[in-house]
C-alpha atoms as a PDB file:
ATOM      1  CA  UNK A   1     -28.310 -19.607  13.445  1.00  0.00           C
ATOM      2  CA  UNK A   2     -30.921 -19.215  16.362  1.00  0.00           C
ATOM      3  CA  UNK A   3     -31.805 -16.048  17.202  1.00  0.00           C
ATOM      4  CA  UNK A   4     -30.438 -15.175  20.215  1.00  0.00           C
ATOM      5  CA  UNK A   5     -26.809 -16.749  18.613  1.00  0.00           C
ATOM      6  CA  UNK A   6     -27.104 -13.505  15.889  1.00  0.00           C
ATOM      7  CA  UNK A   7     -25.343 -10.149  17.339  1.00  0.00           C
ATOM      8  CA  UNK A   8     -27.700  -7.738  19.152  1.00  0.00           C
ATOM      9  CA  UNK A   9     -27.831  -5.151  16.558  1.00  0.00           C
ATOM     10  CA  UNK A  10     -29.325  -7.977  14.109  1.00  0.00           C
ATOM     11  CA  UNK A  11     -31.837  -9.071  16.246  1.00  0.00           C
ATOM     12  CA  UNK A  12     -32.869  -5.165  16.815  1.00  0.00           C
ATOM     13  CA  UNK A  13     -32.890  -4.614  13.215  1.00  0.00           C
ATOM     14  CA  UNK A  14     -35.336  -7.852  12.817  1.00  0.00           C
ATOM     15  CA  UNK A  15     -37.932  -6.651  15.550  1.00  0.00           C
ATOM     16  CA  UNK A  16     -37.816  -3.088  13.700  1.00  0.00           C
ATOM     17  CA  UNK A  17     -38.669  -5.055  10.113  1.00  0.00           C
ATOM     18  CA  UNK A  18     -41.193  -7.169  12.139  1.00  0.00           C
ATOM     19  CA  UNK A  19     -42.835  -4.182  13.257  1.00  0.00           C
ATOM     20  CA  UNK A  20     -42.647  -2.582   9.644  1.00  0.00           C
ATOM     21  CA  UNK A  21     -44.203  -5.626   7.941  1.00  0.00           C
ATOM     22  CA  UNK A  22     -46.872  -6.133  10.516  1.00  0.00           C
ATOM     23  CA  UNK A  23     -48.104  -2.271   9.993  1.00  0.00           C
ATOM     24  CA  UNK A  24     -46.642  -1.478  13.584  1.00  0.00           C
ATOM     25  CA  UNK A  25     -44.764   1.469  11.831  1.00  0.00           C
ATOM     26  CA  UNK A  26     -46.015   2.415   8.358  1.00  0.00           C
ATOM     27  CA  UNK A  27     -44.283   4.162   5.655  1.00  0.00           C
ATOM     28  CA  UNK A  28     -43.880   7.450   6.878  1.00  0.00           C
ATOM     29  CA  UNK A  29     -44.416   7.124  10.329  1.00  0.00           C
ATOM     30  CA  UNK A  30     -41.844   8.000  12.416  1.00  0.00           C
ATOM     31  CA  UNK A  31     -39.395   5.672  14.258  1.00  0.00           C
ATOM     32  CA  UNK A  32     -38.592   5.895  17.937  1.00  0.00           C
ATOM     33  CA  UNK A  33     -35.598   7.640  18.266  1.00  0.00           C
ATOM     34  CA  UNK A  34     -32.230   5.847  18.688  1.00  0.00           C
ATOM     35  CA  UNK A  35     -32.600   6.553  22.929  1.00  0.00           C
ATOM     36  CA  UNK A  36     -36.079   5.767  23.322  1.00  0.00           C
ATOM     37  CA  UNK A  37     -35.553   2.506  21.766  1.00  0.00           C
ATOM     38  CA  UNK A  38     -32.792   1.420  23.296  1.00  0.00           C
ATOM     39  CA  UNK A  39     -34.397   2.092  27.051  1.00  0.00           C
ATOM     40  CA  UNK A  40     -37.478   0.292  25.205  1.00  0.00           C
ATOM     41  CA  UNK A  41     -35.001  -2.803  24.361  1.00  0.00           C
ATOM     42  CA  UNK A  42     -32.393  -2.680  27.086  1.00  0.00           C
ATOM     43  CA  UNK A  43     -29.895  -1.941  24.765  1.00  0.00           C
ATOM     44  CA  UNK A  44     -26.954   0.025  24.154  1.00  0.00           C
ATOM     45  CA  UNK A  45     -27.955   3.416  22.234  1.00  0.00           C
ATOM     46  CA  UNK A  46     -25.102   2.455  20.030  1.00  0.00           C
ATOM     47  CA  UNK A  47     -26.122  -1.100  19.249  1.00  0.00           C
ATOM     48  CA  UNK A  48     -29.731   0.569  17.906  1.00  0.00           C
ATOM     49  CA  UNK A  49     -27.763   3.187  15.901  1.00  0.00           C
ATOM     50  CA  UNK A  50     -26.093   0.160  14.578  1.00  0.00           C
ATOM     51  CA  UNK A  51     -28.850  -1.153  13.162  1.00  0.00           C
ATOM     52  CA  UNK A  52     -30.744   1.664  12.295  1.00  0.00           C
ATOM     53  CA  UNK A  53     -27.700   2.304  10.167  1.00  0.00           C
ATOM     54  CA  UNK A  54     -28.223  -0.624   8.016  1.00  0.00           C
ATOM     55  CA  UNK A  55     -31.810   0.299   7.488  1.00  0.00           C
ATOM     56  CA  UNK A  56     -30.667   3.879   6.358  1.00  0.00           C
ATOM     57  CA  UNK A  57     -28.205   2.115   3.909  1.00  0.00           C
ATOM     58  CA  UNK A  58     -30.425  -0.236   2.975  1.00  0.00           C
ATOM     59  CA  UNK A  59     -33.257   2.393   1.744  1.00  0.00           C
ATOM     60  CA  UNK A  60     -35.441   1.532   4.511  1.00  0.00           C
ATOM     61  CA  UNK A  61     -35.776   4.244   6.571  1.00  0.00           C
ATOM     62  CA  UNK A  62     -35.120   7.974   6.298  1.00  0.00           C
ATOM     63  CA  UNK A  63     -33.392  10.632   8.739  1.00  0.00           C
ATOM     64  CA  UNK A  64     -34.997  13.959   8.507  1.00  0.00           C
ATOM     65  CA  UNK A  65     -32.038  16.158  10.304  1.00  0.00           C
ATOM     66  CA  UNK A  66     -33.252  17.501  13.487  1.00  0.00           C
ATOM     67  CA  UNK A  67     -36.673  15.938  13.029  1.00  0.00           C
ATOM     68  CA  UNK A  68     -35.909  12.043  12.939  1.00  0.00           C
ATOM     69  CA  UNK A  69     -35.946   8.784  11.176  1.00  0.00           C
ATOM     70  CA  UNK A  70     -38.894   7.715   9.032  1.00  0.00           C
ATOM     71  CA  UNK A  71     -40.112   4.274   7.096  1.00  0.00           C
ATOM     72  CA  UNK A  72     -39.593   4.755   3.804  1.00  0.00           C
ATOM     73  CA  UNK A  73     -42.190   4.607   1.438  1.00  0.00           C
ATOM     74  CA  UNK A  74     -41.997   1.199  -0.155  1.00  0.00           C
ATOM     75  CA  UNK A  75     -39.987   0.044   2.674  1.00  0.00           C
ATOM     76  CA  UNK A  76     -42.794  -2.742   3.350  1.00  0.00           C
ATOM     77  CA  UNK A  77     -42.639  -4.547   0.374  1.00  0.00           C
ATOM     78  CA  UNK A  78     -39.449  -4.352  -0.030  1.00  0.00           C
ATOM     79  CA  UNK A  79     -39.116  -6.555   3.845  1.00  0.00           C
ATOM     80  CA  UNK A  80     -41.701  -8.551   2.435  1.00  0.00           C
ATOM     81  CA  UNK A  81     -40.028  -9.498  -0.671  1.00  0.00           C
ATOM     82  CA  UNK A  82     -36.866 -10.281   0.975  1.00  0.00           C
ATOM     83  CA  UNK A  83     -38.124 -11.805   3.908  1.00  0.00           C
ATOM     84  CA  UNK A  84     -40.178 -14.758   2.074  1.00  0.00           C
ATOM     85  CA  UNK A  85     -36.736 -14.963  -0.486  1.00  0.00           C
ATOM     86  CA  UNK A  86     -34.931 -15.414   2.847  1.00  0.00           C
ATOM     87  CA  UNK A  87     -37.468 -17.805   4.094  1.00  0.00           C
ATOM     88  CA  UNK A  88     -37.978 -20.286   0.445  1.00  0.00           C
ATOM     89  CA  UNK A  89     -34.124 -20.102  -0.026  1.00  0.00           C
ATOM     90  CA  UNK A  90     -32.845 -20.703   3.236  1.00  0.00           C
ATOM     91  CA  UNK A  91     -35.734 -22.017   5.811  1.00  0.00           C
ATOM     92  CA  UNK A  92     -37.843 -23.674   3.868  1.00  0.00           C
ATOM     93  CA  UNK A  93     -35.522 -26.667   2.815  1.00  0.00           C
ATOM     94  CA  UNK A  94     -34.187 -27.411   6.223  1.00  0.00           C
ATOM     95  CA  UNK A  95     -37.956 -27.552   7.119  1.00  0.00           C
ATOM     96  CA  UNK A  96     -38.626 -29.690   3.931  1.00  0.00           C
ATOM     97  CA  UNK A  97     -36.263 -31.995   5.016  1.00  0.00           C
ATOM     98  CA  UNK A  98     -37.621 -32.146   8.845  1.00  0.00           C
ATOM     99  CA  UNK A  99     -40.832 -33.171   7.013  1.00  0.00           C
ATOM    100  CA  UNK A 100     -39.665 -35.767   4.843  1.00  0.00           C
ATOM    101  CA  UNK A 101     -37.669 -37.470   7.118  1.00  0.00           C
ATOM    102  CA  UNK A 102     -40.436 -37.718   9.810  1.00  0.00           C
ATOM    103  CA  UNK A 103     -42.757 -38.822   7.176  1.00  0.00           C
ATOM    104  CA  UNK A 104     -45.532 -35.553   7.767  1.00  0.00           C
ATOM    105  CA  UNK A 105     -47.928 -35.561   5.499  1.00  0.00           C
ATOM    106  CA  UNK A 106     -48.326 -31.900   4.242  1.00  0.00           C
ATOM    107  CA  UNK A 107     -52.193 -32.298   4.737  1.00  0.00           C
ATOM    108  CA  UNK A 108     -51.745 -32.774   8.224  1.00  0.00           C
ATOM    109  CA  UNK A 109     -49.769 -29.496   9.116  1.00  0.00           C
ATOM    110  CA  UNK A 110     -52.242 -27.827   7.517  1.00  0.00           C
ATOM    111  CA  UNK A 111     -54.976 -29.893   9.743  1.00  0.00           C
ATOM    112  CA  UNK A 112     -53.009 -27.831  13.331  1.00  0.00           C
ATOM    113  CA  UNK A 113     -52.904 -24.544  12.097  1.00  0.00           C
END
């Protein structure tokens, strides 16, 4: 599914874990509160509650009542590890097949990065 096909609050919740695994926000730093992102994205304040609710669930991040919402420590690797199981289990063997059937030699993607 492309990108801009997934719902809004999925797309949110990726550019907060893109942010988390490139050191944008570290564990313990605090995130942006649920307004100030959602002027930041042009989004609904609900759609970024949305999907700061699935970080909360998911361990990611937590809410400090009356103070805010924090990256949880271990919250990085715990992105990374599911992001490259995302990536070998469901990219990686559409773009094996891309490769194979355009006959790429490996050697030569390696040669453009």
């Amino acid at each position: 599914m492309a990108a801009a096909d997934r719902p809004v609050y999925l797309q949110l919740r990726d550019r907060i874990a893109e942010a988390i695994l490139e050191g944008r926000y570290r564990e313990g730093d605090m995130l942006p509160s649920v307004r100030a992102f959602a002027a930041e994205q042009g989004a609904n304040p609900l759609t970024v509650a949305k999907a700061y609710q699935l970080f909360q669930e998911e361990g990611l991040i937590v809410v400090k009542r009356g103070v805010g919402m924090f990256v949880a420590d271990g919250a990085n690797k715990r992105l990374l590890d599911r992001e490259r199981r995302a990536f070998l289990d469901e990219e990686w063997p559409r773009i094996r097949q891309v490769i194979e059937r355009l006959h790429i030699d490996p050697a030569e993607l390696f040669e453009r990065a």
